[in-house]
PDB file of N, CA and C in Angstrom:
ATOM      1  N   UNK A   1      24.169  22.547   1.191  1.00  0.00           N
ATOM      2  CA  UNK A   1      23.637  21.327   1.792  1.00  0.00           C
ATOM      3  C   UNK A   1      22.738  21.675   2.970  1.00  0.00           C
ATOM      4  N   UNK A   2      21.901  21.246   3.072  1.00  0.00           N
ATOM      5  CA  UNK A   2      20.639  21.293   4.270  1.00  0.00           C
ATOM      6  C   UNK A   2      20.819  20.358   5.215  1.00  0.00           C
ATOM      7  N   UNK A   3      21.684  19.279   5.529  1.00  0.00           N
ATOM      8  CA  UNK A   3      22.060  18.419   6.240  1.00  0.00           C
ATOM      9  C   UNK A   3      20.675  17.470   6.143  1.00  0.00           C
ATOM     10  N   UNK A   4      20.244  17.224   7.100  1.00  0.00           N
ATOM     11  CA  UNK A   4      19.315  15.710   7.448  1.00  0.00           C
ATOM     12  C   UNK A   4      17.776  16.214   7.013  1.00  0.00           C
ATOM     13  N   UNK A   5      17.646  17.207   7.508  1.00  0.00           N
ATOM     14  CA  UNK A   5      15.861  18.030   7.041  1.00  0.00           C
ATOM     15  C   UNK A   5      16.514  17.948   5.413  1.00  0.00           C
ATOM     16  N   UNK A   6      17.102  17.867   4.747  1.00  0.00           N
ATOM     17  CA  UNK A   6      16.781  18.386   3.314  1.00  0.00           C
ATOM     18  C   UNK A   6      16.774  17.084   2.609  1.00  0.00           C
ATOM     19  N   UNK A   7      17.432  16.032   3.619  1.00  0.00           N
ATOM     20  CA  UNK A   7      17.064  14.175   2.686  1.00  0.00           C
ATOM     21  C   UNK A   7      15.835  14.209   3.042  1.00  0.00           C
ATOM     22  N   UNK A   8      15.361  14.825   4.372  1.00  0.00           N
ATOM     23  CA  UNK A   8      13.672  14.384   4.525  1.00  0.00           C
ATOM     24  C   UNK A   8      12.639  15.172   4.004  1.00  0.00           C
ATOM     25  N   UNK A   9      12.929  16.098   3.069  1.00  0.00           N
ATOM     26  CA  UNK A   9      11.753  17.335   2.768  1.00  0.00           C
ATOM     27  C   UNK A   9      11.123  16.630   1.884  1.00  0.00           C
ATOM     28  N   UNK A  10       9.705  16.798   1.935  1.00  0.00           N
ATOM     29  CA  UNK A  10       9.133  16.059   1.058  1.00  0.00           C
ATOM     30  C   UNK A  10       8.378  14.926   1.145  1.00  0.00           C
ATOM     31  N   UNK A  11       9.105  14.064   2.230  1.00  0.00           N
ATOM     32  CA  UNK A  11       8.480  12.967   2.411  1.00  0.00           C
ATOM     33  C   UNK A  11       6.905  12.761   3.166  1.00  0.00           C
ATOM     34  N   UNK A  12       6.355  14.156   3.523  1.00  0.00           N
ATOM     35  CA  UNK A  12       5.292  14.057   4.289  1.00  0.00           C
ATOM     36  C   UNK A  12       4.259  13.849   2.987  1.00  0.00           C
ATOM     37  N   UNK A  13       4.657  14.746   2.081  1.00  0.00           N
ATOM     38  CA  UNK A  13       3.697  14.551   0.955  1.00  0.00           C
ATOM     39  C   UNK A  13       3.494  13.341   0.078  1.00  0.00           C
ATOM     40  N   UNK A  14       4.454  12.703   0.015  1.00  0.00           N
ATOM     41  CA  UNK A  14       5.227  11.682  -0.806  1.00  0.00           C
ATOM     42  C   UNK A  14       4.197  10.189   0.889  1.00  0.00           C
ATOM     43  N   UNK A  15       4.616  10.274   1.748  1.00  0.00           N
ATOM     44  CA  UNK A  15       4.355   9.211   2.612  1.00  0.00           C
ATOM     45  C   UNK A  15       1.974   9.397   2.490  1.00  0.00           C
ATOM     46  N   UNK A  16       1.836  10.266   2.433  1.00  0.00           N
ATOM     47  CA  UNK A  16       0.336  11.245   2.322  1.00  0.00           C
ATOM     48  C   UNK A  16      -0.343  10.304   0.943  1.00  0.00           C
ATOM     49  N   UNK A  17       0.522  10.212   0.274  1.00  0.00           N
ATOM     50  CA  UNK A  17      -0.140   9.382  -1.216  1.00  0.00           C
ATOM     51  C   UNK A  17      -0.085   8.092  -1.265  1.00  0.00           C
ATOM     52  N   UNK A  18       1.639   7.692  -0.799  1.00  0.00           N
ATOM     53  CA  UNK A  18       1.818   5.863  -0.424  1.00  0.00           C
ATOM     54  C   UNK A  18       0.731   5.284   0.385  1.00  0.00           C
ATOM     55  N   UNK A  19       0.934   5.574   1.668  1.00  0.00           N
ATOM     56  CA  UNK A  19       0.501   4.956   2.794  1.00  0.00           C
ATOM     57  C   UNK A  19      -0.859   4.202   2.471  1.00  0.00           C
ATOM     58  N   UNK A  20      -2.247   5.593   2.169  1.00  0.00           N
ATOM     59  CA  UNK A  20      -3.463   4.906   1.436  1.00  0.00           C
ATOM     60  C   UNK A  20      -3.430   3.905   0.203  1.00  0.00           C
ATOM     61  N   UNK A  21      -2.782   4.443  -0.965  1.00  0.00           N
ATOM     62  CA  UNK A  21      -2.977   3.767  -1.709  1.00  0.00           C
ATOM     63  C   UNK A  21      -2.271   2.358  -1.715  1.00  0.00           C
ATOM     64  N   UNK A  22      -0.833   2.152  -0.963  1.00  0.00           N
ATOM     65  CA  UNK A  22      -0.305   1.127  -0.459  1.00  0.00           C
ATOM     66  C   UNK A  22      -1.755   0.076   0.281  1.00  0.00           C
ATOM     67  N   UNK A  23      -2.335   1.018   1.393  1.00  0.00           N
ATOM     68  CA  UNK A  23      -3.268  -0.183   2.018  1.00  0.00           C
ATOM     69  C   UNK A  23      -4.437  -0.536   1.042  1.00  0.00           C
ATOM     70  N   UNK A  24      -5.222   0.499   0.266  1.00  0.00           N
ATOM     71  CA  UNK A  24      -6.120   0.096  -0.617  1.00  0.00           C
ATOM     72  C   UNK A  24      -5.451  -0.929  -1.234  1.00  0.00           C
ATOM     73  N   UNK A  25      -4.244  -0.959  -1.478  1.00  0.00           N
ATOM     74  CA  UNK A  25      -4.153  -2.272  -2.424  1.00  0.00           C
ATOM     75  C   UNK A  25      -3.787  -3.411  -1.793  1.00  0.00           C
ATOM     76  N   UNK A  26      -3.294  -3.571  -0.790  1.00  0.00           N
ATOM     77  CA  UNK A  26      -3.222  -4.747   0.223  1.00  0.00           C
ATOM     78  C   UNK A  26      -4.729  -5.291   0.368  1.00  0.00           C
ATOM     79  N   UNK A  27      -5.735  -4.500   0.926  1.00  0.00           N
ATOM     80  CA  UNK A  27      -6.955  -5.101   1.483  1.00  0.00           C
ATOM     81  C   UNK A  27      -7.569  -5.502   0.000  1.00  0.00           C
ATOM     82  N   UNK A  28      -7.501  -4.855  -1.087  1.00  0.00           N
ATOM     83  CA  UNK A  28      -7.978  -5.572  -2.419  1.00  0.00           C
ATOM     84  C   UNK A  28      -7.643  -6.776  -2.606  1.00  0.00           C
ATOM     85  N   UNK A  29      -6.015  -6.970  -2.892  1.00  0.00           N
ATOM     86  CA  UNK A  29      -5.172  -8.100  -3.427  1.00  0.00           C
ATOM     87  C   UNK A  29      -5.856  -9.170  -2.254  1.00  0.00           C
ATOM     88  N   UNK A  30      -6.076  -8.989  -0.879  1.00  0.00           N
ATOM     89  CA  UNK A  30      -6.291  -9.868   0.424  1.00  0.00           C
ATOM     90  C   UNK A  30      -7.726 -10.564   0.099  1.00  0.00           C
ATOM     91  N   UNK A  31      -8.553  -9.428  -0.433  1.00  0.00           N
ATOM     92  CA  UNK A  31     -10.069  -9.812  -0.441  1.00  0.00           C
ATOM     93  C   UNK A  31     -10.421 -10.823  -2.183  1.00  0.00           C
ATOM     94  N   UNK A  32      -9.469 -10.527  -2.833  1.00  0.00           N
ATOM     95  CA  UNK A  32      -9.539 -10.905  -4.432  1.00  0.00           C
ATOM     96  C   UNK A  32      -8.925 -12.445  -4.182  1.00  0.00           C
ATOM     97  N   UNK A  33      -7.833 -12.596  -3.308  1.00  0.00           N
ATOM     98  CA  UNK A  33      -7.216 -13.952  -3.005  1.00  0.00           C
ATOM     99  C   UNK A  33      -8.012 -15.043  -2.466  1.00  0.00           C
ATOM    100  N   UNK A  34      -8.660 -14.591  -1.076  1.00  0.00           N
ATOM    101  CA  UNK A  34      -9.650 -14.859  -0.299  1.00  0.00           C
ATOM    102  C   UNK A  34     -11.050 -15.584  -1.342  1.00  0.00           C
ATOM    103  N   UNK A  35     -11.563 -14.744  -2.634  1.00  0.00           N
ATOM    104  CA  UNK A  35     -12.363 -15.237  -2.690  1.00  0.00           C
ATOM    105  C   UNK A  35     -11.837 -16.342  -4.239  1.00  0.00           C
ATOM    106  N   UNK A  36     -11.009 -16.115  -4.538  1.00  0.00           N
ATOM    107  CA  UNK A  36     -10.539 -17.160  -5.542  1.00  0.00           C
ATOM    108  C   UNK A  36     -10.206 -18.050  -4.695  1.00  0.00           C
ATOM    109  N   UNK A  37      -9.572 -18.586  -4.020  1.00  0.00           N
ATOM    110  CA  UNK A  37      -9.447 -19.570  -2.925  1.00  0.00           C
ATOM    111  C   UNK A  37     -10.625 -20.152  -2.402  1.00  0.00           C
ATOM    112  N   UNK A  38     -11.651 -19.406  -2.006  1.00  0.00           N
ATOM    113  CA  UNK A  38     -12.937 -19.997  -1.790  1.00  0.00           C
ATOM    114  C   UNK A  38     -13.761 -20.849  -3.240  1.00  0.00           C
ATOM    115  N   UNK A  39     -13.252 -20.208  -4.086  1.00  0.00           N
ATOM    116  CA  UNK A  39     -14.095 -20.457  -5.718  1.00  0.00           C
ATOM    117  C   UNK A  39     -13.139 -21.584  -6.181  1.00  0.00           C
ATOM    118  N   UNK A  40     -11.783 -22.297  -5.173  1.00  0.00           N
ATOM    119  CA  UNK A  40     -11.062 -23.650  -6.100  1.00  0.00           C
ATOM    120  C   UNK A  40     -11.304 -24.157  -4.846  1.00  0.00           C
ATOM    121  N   UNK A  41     -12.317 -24.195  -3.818  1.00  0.00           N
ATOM    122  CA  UNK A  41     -12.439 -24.929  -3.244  1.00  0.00           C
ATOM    123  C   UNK A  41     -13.297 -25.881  -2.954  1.00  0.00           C
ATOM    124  N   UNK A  42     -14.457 -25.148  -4.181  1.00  0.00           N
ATOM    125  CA  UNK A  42     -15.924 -25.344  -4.806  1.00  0.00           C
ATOM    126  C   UNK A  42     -15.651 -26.755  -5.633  1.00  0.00           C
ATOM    127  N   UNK A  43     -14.174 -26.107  -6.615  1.00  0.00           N
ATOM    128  CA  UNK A  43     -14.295 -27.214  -7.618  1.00  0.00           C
ATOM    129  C   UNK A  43     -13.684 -28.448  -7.181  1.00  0.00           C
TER     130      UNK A  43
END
């Protein structure tokens, strides 16, 4: 057993891939909402 470093090994690489692609998809889903909302507000 590695105690507490060996639940966390890994996670720098693992947090390195989430983090961006987590926000790329927030500011997408935000900007895609934004403009469908503008486009039922037309009709």
């Amino acid at each position: 057993f590695e105690g507490i470093r060996g639940f966390y090994r890994g996670i720098t690489p693992s947090l390195a891939k989430n983090i961006p692609a987590a926000s790329i998809t927030f500011v997408v889903y935000e900007k895609v909402y934004s403009l469908l909302r503008s486009t039922q507000d037309i009709n």
